[in-house]
Protein backbone atom coordinates (compact mmCIF):
# COMPACT_ATOMS: atom_id res chain seq x y z
CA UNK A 1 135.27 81.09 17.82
CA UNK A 2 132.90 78.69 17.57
CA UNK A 3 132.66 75.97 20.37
CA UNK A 4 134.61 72.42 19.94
CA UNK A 5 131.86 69.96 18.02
CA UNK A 6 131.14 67.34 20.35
CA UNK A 7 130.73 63.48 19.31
CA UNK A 8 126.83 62.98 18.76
CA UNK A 9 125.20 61.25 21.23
CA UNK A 10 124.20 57.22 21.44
CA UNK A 11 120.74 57.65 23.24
CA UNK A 12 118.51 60.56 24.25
CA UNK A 13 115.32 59.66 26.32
CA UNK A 14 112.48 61.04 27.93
CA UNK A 15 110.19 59.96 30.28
CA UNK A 16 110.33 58.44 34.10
CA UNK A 17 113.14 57.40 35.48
CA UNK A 18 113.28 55.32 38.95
CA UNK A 19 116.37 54.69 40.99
CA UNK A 20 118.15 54.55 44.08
CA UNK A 21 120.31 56.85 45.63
CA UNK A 22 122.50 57.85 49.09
CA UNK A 23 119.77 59.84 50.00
CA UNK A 24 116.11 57.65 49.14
CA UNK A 25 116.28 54.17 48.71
CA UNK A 26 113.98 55.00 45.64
CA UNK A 27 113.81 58.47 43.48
CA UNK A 28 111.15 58.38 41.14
CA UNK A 29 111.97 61.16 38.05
CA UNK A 30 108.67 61.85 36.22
CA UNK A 31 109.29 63.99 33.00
CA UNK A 32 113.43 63.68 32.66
CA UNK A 33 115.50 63.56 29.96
CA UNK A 34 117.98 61.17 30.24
CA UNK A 35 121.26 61.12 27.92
CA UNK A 36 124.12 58.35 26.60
CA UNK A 37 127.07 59.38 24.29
CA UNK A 38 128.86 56.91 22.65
CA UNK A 39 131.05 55.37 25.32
CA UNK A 40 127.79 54.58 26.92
CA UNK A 41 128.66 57.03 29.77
CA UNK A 42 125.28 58.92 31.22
CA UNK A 43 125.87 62.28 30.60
CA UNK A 44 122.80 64.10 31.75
CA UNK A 45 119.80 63.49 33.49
CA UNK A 46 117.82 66.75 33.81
CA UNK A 47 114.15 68.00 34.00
CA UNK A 48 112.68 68.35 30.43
CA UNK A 49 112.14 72.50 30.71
CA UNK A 50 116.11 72.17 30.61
CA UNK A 51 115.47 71.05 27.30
CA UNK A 52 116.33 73.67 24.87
CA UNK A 53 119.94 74.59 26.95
CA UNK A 54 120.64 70.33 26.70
CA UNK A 55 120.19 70.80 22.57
CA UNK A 56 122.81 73.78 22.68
CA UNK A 57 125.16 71.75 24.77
CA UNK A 58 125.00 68.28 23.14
CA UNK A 59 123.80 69.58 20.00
CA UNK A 60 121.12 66.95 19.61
CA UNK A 61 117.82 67.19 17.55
CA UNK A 62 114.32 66.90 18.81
CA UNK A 63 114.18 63.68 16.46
CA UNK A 64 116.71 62.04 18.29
CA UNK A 65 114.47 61.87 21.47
CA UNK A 66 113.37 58.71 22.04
CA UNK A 67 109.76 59.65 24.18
CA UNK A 68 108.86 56.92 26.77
CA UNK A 69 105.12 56.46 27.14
CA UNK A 70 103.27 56.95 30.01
CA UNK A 71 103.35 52.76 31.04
CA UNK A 72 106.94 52.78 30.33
CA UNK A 73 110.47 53.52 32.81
CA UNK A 74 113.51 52.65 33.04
CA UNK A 75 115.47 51.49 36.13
CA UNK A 76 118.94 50.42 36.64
CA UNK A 77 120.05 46.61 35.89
CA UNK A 78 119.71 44.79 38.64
CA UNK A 79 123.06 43.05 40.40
CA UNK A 80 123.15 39.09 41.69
CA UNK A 81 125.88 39.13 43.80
CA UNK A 82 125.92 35.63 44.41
CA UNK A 83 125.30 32.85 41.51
CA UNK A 84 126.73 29.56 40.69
CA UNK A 85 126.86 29.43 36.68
CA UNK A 86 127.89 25.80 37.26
CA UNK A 87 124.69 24.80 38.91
CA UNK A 88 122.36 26.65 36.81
CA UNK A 89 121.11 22.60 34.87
CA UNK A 90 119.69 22.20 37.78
CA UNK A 91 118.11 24.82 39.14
CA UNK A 92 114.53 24.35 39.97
CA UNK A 93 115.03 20.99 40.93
CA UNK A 94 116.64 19.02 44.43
CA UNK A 95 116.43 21.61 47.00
CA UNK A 96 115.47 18.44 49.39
CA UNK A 97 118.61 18.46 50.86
CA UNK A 98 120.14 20.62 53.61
CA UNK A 99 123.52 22.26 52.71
CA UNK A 100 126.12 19.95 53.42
CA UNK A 101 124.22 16.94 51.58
CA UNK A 102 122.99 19.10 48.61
CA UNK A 103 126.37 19.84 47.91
CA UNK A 104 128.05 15.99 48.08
CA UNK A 105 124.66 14.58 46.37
CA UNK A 106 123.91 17.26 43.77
CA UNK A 107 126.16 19.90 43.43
CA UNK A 108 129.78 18.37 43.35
CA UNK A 109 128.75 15.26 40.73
CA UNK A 110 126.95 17.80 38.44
CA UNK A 111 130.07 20.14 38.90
CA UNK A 112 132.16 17.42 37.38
CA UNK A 113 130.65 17.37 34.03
CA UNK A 114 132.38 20.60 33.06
CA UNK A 115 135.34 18.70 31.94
CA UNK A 116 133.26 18.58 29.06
CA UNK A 117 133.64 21.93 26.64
CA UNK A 118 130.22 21.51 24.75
CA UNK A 119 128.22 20.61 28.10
CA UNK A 120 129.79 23.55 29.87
CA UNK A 121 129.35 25.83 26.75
CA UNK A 122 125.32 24.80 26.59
CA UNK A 123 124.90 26.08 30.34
CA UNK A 124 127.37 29.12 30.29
CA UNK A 125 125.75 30.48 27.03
CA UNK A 126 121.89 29.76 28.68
CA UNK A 127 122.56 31.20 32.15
CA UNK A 128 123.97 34.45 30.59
CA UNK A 129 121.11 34.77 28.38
CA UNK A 130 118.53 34.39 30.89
CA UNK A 131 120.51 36.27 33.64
CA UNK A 132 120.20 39.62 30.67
CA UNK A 133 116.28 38.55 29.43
CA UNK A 134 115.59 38.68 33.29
CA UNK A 135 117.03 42.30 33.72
CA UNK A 136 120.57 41.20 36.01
CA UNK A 137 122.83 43.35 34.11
CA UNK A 138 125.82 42.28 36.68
CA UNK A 139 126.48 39.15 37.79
CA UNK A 140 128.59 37.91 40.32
CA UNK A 141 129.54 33.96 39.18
CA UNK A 142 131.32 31.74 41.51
CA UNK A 143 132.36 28.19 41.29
CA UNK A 144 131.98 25.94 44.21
CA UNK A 145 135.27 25.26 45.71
CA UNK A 146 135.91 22.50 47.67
CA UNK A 147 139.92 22.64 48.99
CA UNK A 148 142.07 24.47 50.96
CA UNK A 149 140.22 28.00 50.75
CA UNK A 150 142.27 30.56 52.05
CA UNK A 151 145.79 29.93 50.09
CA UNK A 152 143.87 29.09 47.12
CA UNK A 153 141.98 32.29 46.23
CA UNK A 154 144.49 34.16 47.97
CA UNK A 155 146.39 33.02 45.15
CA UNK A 156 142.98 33.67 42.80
CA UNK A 157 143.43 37.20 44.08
CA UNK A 158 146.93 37.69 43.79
CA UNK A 159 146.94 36.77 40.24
CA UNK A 160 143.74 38.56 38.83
CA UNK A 161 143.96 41.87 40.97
CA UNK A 162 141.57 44.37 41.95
CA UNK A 163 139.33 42.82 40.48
CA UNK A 164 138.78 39.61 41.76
CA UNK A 165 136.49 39.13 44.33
CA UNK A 166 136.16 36.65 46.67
CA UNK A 167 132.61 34.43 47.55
CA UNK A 168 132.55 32.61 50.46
CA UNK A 169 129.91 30.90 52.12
CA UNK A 170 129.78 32.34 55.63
CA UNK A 171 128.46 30.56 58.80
CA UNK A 172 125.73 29.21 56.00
CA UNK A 173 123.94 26.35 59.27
CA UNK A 174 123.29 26.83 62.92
CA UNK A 175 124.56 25.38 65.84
CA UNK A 176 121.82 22.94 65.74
CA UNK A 177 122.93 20.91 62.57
CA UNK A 178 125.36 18.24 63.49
CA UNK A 179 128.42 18.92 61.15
CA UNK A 180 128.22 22.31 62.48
CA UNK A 181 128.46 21.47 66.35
CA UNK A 182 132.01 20.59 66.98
CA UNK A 183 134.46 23.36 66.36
CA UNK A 184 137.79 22.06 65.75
CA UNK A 185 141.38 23.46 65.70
CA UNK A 186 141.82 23.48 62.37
CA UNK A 187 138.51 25.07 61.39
CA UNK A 188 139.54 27.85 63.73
CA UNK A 189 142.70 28.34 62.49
CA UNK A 190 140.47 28.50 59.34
CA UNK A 191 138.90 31.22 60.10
CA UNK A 192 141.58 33.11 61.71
CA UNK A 193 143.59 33.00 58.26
CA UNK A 194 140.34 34.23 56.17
CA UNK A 195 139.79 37.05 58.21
CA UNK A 196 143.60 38.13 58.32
CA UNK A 197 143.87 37.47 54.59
CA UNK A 198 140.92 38.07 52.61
CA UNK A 199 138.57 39.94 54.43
CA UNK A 200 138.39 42.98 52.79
CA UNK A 201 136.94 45.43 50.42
CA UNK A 202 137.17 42.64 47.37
CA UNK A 203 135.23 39.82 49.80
CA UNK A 204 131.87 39.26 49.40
CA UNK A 205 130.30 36.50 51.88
CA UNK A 206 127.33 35.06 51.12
CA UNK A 207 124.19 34.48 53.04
CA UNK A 208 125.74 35.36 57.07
CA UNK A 209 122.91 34.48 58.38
CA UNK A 210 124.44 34.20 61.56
CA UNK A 211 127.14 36.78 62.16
CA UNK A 212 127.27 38.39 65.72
CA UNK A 213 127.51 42.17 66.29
CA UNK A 214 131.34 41.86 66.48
CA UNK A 215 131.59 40.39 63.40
CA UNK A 216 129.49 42.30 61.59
CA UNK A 217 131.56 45.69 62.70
CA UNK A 218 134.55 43.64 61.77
CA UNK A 219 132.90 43.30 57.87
CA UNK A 220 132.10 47.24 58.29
CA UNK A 221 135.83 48.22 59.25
CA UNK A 222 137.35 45.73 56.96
CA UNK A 223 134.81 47.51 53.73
CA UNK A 224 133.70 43.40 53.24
CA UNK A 225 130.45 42.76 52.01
CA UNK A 226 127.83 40.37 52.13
CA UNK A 227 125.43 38.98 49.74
CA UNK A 228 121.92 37.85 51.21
CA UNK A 229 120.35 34.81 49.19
CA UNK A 230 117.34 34.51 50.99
CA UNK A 231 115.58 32.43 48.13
CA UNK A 232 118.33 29.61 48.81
CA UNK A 233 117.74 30.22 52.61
CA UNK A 234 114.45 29.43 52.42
CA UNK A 235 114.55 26.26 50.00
CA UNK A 236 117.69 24.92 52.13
CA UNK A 237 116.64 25.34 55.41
CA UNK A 238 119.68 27.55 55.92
CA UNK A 239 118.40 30.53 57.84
CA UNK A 240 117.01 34.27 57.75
CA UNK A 241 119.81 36.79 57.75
CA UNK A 242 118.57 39.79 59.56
CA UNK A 243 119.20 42.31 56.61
CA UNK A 244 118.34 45.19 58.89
CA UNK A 245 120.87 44.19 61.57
CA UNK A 246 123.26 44.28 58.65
CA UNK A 247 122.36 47.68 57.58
CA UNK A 248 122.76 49.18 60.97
CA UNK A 249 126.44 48.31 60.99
CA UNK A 250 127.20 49.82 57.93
CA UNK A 251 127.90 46.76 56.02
CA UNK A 252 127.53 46.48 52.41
CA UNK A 253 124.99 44.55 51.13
CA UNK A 254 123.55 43.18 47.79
CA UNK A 255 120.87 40.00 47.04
CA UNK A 256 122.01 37.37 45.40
CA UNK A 257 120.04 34.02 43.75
CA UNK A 258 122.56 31.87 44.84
CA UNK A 259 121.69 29.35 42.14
CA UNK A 260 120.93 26.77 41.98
CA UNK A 261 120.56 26.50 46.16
CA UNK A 262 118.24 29.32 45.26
CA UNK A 263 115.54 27.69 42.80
CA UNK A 264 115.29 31.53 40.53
CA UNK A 265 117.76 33.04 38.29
CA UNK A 266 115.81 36.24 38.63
CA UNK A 267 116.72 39.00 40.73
CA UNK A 268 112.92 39.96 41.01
CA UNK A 269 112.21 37.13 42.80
CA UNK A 270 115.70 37.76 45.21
CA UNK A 271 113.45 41.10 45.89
CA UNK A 272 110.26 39.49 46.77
CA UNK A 273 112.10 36.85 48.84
CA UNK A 274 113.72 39.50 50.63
CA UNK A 275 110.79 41.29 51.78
CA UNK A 276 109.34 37.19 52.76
CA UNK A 277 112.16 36.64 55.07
CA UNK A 278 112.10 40.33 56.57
CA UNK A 279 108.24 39.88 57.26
CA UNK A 280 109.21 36.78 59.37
CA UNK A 281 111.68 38.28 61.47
CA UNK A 282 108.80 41.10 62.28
CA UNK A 283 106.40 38.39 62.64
CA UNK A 284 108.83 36.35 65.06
CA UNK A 285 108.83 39.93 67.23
CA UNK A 286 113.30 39.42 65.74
CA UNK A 287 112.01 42.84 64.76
CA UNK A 288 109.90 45.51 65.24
CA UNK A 289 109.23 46.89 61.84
CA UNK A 290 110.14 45.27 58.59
CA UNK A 291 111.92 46.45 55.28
CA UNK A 292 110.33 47.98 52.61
CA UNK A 293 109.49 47.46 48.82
CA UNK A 294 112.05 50.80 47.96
CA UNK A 295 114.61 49.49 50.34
CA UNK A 296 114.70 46.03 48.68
CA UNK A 297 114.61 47.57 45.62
CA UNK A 298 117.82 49.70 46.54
CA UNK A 299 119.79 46.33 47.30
CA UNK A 300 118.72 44.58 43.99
CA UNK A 301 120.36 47.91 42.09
CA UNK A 302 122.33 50.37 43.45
CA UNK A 303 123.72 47.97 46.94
CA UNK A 304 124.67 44.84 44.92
CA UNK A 305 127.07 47.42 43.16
CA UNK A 306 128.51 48.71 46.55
CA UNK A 307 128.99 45.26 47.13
CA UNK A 308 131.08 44.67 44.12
CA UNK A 309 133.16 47.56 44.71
CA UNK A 310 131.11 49.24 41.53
CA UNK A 311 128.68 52.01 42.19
CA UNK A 312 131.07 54.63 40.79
CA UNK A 313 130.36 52.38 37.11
CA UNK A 314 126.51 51.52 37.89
CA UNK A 315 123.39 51.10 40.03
CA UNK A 316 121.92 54.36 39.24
CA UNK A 317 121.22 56.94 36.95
CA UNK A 318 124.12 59.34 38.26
CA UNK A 319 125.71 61.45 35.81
CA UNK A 320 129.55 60.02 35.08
CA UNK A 321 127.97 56.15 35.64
CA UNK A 322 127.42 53.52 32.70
CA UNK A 323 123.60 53.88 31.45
CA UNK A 324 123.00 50.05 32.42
CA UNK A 325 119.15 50.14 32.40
CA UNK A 326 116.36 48.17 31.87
CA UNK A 327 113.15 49.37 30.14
CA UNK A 328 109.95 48.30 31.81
CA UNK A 329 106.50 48.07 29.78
CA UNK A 330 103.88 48.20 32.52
CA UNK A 331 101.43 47.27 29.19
CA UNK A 332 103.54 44.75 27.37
CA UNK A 333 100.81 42.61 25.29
CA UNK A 334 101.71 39.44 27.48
CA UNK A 335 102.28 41.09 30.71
CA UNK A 336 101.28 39.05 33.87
CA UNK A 337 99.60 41.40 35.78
CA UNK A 338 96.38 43.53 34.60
CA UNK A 339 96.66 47.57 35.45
CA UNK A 340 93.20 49.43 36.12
CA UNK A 341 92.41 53.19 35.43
CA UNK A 342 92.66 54.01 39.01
CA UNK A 343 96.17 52.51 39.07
CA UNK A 344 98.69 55.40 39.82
CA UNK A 345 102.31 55.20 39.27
CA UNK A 346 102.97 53.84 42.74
CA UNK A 347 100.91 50.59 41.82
CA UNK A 348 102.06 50.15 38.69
CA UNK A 349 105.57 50.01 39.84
CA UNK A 350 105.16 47.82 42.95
CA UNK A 351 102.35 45.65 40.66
CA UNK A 352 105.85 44.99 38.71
CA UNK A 353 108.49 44.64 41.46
CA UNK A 354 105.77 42.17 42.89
CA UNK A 355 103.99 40.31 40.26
CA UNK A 356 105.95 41.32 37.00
CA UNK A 357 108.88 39.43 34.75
CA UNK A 358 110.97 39.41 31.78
CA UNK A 359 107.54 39.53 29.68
CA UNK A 360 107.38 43.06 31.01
CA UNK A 361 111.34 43.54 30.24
CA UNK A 362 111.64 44.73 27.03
CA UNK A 363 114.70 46.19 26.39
CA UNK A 364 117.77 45.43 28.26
CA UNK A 365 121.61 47.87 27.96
CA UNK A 366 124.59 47.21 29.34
CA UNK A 367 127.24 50.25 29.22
CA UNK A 368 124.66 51.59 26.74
CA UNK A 369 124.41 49.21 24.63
CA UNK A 370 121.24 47.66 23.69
CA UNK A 371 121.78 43.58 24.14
CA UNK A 372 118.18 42.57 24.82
CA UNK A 373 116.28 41.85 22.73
CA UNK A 374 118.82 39.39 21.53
CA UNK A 375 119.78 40.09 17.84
CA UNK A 376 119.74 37.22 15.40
CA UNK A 377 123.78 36.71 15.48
CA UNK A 378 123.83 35.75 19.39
């Protein structure tokens, strides 16, 4: 009896494939091949001797490989877990405001003009396209909201489910700025409520920056997360969240832009800011060794979806997962970085992680299917 016909597939590739797992913070695959059925489910990922047994199984043709060339890869879309759609007209501009103000002078009045459908429609549509062209395949939005917190998105939660998450600022200022300094009854019963409530596997604070020991094994028993913003930390004065502090407490983490407190919708930057504000704490002896390029490159991809409660969809290239990918073109005609013929892999890819944008993003898939370039109808 001849076996069942299976469904042919949506993409076959071949070439290098970089991404994160539990065991590296980043696997480089030279010479894999890589394949999508229709669903946009990744099916296999195998060495490229496995070839001919692949063909038997999935019944695909040699012409149906797609072959990657040597100054292309693909690596999973990266996840923001922390972005204000509502803010994005602005972004780029007034960060000359600490927190508190920023929000009353800037954020709130701008806020207020979504009451209008075709304003709101102009920014929704723009953010989503350049949150795609710059490679975020996942994107956490959140509106800012200013009212009783707790009963309101425990009501948010209650009626969207599972999957509603929660984004919270979390102890965002120090002690030394003034609306910060007096703790009052109310703000602790606050608090109390939050944790009792809401902190839990579908809460994902942003920025922390200063949560003590306790609290961080509190996020780590109660499977919380938090998303670290450090662009926005920076440009507001807020603070540096010790990311490897985090790390050792088993708490999920993910980067976030937090625009438009964060100046850059692009998660590459989030990256580059992250290894900026772990270089500081090493400089200011917070810490004795820093983070590195693979380990911020694990929280841009495969840790923002442990954060979101969705690494068994995406964040790598694991068999089973969504084949949400972008395809990088070290070469691209426009590209803003110049490779050399001593360049090896290993600069290449941390020439792009560190100097490289959408220019060098050429093709962008979500659940498999290809949405950047944009076509003509969008």
């Amino acid at each position: 009896m001849d076996p069942p016909q299976r469904p042919p597939l949506a993409h076959v590739f071949r070439g290098t494939f970089v991404h994160s797992n539990a065991s590296a913070p980043m696997e480089v695959l030279h010479g894999h091949l890589l394949g999508v059925d229709e669903s946009g489910t990744i099916v296999f990922l195998e060495q490229t001797d496995q070839q001919e047994q692949l063909v038997r199984k999935w019944g695909f043709k040699t012409s149906d490989i797609r072959e990657l060339s040597n100054h292309e890869f693909f690596m999973p879309g990266m996840v923001d877990t922390h972005i204000h759609a509502p803010q994005y007209s602005f972004a780029g501009t007034r960060v000359d405001l600490p927190l508190l103000q920023w929000l009353t002078t800037y954020t709130f009045p701008t806020e207020a003009k979504y009451k209008d459908s075709d304003f709101a429609e102009e920014v929704y549509t723009r953010v989503v396209r350049r949150t795609l062209k710059n490679g975020t395949t996942t994107a956490c939005y959140f509106a800012t909201i200013h009212t009783d917190t707790s009963l309101l998105l425990a009501e948010i939660i209650d009626k969207f489910g599972q999957r509603a998450f929660v984004g919270k600022v979390c102890m965002d200022m120090n002690d030394s700025v003034p609306q910060y300094q007096e703790t009052t009854e109310d703000s602790v019963q606050e608090t109390e409520r939050f944790v009792k409530e809401l902190l839990d596997k579908k809460t994902v604070m942003a920025h922390a920056c200063y949560l003590s020991e306790e609290e961080l094994k509190l996020f780590s028993l109660r499977g919380a997360a938090i998303s670290h913003c450090p662009n926005s930390n920076f440009s507001l004065r807020s603070g540096v969240l010790n990311v490897q502090k985090v790390l050792k407490n088993n708490v999920k983490l993910g980067l976030g832009t937090d625009v438009a407190g964060g100046y850059s919708a692009s998660m590459l930057d989030a990256i580059r800011k992250t290894m900026m504000a772990s270089n500081s704490l090493q400089i200011n002896k917070v810490n004795e060794t820093g983070l590195t390029l693979e380990e911020a490159f694990q929280l841009a991809t495969l840790g923002g979806s442990q954060a979101l409660g969705l690494d068994d969809v995406i964040g790598n290239f694991e068999v089973g997962k969504e084949f949400d990918a972008l395809l990088i073109n070290t070469k691209a005609s426009d590209s803003p970085f110049d490779l050399f013929s001593a360049d090896n892999f290993e600069d290449t890819l941390q020439k792009f992680l560190y100097l490289g944008d959408d220019r060098n993003i050429s093709e962008v898939y979500v659940a498999g299917r290809q949405v950047v370039p944009f076509s003509s109808s969008v």
